[in-house]
C-alpha atoms as a PDB file:
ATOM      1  CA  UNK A   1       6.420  22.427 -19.504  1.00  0.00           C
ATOM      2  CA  UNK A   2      10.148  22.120 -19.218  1.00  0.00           C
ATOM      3  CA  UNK A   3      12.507  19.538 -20.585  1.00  0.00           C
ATOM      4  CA  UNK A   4      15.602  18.016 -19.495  1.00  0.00           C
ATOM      5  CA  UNK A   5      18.181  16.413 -22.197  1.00  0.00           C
ATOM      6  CA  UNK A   6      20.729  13.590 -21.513  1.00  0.00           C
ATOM      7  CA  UNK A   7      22.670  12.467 -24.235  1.00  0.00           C
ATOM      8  CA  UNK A   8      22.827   8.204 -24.831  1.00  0.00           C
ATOM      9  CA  UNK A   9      25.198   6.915 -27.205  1.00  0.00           C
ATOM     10  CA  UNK A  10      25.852  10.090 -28.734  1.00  0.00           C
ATOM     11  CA  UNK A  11      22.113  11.246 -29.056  1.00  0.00           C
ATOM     12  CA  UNK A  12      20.254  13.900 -27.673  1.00  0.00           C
ATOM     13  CA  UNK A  13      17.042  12.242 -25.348  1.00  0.00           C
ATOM     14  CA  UNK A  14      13.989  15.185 -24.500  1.00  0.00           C
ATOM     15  CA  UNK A  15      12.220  13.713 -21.569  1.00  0.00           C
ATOM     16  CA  UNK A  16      10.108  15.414 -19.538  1.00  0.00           C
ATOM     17  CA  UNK A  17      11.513  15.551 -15.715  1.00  0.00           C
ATOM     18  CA  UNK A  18       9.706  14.000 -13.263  1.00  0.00           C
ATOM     19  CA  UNK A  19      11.052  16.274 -10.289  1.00  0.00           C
ATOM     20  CA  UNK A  20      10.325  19.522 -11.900  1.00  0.00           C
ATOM     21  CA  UNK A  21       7.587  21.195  -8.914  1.00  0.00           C
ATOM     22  CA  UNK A  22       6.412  23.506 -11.877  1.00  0.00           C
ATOM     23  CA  UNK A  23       5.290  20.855 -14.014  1.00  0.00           C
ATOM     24  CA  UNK A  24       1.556  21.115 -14.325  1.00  0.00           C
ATOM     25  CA  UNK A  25      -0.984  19.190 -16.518  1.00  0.00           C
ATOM     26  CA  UNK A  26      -5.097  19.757 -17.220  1.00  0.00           C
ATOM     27  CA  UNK A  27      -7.727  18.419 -15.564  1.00  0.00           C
ATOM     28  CA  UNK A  28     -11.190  17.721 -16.425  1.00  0.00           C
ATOM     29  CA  UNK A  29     -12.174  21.362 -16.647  1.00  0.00           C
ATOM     30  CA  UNK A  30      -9.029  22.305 -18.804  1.00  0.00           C
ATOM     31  CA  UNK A  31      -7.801  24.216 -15.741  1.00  0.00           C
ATOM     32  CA  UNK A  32      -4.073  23.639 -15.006  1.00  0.00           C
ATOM     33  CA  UNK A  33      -3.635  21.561 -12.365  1.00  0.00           C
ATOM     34  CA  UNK A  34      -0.390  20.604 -10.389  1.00  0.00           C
ATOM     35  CA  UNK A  35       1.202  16.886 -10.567  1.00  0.00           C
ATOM     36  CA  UNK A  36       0.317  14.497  -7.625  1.00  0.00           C
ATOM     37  CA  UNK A  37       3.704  13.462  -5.612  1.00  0.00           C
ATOM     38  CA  UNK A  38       2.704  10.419  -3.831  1.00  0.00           C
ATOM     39  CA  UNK A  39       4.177   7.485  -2.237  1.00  0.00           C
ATOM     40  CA  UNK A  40       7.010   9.651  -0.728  1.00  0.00           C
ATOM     41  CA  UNK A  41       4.915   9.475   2.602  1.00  0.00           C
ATOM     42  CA  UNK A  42       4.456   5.405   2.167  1.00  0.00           C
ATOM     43  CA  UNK A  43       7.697   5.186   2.161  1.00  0.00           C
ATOM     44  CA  UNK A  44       8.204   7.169   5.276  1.00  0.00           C
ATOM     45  CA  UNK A  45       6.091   4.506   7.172  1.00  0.00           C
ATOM     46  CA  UNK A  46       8.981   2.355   6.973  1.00  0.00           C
ATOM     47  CA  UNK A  47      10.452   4.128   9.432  1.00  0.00           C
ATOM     48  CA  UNK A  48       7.906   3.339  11.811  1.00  0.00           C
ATOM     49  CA  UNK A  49       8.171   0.169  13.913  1.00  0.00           C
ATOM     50  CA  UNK A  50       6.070  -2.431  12.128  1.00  0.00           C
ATOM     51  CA  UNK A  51       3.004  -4.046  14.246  1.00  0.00           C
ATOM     52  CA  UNK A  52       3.892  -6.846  16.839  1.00  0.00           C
ATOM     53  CA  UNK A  53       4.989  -9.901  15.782  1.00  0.00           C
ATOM     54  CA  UNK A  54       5.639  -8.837  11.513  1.00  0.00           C
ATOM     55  CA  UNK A  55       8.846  -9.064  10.267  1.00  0.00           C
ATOM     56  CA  UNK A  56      10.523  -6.539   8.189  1.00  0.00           C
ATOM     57  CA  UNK A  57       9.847  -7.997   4.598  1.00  0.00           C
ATOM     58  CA  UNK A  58       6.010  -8.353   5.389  1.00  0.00           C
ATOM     59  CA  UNK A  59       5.867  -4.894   6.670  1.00  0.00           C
ATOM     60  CA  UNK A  60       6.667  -3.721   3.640  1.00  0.00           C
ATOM     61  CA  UNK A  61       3.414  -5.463   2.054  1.00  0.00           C
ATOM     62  CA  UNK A  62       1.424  -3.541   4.544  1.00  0.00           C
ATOM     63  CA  UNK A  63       2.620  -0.594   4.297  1.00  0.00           C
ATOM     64  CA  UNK A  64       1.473  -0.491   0.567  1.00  0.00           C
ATOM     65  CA  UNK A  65      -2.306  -0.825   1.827  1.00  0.00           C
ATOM     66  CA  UNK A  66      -4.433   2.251   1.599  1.00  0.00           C
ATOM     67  CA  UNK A  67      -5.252   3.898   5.017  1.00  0.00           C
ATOM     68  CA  UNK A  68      -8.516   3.667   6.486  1.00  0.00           C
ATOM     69  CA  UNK A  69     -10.861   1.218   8.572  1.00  0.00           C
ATOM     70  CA  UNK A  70      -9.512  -1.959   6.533  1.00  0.00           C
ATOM     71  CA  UNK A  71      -6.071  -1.275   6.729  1.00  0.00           C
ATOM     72  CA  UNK A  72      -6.200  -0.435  10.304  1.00  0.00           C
ATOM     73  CA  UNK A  73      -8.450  -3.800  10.931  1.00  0.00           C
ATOM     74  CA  UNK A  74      -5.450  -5.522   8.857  1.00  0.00           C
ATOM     75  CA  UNK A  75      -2.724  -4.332  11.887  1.00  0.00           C
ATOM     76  CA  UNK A  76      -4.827  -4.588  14.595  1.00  0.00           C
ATOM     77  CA  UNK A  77      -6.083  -8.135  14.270  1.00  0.00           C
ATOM     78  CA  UNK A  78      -3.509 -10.886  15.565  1.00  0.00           C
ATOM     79  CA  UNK A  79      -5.524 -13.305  13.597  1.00  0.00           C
ATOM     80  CA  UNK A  80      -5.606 -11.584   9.893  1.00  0.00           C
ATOM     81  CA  UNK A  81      -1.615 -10.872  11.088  1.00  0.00           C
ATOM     82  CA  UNK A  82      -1.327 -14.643  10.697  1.00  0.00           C
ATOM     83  CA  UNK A  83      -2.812 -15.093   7.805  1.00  0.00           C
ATOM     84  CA  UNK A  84      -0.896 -12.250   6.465  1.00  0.00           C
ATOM     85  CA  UNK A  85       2.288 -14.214   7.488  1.00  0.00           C
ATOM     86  CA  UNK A  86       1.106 -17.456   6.100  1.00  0.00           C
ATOM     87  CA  UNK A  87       0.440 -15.671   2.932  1.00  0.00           C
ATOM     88  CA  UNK A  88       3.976 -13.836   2.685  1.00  0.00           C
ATOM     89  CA  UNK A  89       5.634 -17.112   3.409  1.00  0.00           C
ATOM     90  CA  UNK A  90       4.054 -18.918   0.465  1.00  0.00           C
ATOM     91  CA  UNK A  91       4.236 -15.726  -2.234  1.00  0.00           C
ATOM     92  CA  UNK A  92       6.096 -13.070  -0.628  1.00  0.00           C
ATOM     93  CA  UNK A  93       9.577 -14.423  -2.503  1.00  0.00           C
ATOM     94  CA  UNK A  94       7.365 -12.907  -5.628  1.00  0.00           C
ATOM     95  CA  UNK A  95       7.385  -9.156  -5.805  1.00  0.00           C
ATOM     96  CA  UNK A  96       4.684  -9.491  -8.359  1.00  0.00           C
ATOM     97  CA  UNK A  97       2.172 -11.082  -6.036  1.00  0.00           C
ATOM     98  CA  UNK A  98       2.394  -8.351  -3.018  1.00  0.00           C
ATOM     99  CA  UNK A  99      -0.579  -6.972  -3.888  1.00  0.00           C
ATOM    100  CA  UNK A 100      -2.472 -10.470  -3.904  1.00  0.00           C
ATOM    101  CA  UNK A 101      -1.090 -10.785  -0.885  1.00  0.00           C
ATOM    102  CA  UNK A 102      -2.858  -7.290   0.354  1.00  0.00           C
ATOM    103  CA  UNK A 103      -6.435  -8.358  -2.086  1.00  0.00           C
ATOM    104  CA  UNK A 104      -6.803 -11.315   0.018  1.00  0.00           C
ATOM    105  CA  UNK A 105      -5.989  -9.629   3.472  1.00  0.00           C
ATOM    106  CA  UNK A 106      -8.551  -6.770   2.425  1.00  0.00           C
ATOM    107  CA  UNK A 107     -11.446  -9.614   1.759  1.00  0.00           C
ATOM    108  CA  UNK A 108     -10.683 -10.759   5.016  1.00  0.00           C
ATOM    109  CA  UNK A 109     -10.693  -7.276   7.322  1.00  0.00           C
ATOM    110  CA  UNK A 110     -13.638  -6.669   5.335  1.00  0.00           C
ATOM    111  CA  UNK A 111     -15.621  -9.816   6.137  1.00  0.00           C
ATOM    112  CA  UNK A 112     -14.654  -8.868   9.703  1.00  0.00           C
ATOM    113  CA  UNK A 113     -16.186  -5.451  10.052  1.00  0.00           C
ATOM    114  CA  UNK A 114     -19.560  -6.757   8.174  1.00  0.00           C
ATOM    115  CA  UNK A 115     -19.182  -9.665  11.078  1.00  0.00           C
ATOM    116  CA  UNK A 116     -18.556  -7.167  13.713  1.00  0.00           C
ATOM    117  CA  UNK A 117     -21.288  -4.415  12.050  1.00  0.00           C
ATOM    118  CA  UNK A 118     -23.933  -7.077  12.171  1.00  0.00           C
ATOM    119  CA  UNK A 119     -23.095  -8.516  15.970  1.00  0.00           C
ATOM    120  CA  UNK A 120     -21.791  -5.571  17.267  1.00  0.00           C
ATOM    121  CA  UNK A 121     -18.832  -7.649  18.871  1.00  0.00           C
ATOM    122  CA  UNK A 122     -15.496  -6.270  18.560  1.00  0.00           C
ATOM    123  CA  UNK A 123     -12.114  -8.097  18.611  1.00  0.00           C
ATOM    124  CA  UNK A 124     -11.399 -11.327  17.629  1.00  0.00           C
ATOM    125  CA  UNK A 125     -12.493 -13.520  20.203  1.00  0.00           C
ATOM    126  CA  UNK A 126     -15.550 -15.134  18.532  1.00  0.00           C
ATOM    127  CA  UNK A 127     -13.344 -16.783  16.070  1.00  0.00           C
ATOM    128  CA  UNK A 128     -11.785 -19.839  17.276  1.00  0.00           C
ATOM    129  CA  UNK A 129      -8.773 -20.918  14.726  1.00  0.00           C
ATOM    130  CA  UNK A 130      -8.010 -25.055  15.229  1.00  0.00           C
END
């Protein structure tokens, strides 16, 4: 385990670094196993153009969503896209409530693959917003 010092108002600070690639810490089976570096990647979809029609700012709620069938059901669908946008509109000034914002877009994706499991319809054409 290695340490890095900084010194803060004349004090020496041990903290453990959180860069340090030889860092390791035990798993279940006491067997040394190496840090997880994660969200470096998420970050890197940013880069990619966001789906049609989603700004910037509400791109960056999506991109926090864990991959797989939901979160591709999330970009794909123009109608959960507009809820999505109503939603970021009304709490996306809040930081804090991003990830209500991506709960309540999960219910919905997965309300739509039970709809589409069960009538083996894909899209959204059966539902008709007013």
């Amino acid at each position: 385990m290695s340490y890095m010092f900084g010194i803060f108002t004349q004090t020496i600070w041990k903290h453990r670094c959180p860069l340090d690639q030889n860092d390791v810490h035990e798993g279940k089976d006491d067997e040394p196993k190496a840090k997880k570096r994660r969200y470096h990647a998420k970050e890197g979809d940013l880069l990619l153009p966001p789906p049609a029609g989603v700004s910037k700012d509400l791109n960056k709620v999506l991109v926090g969503l864990a991959d797989g069938d939901i979160a591709m059901v999330i970009k794909s669908d123009t109608l959960i896209l507009e809820v999505a946008k109503k939603l970021f509109v009304q709490h996306g000034h809040n930081t804090d409530l991003h990830q209500y914002i991506r709960d309540k877009l999960c219910e919905v994706a997965r309300l739509v693959l039970q709809y589409r499991e069960k009538t083996g319809e894909t899209g959204s054409k059966s539902c008709k917003p007013d």
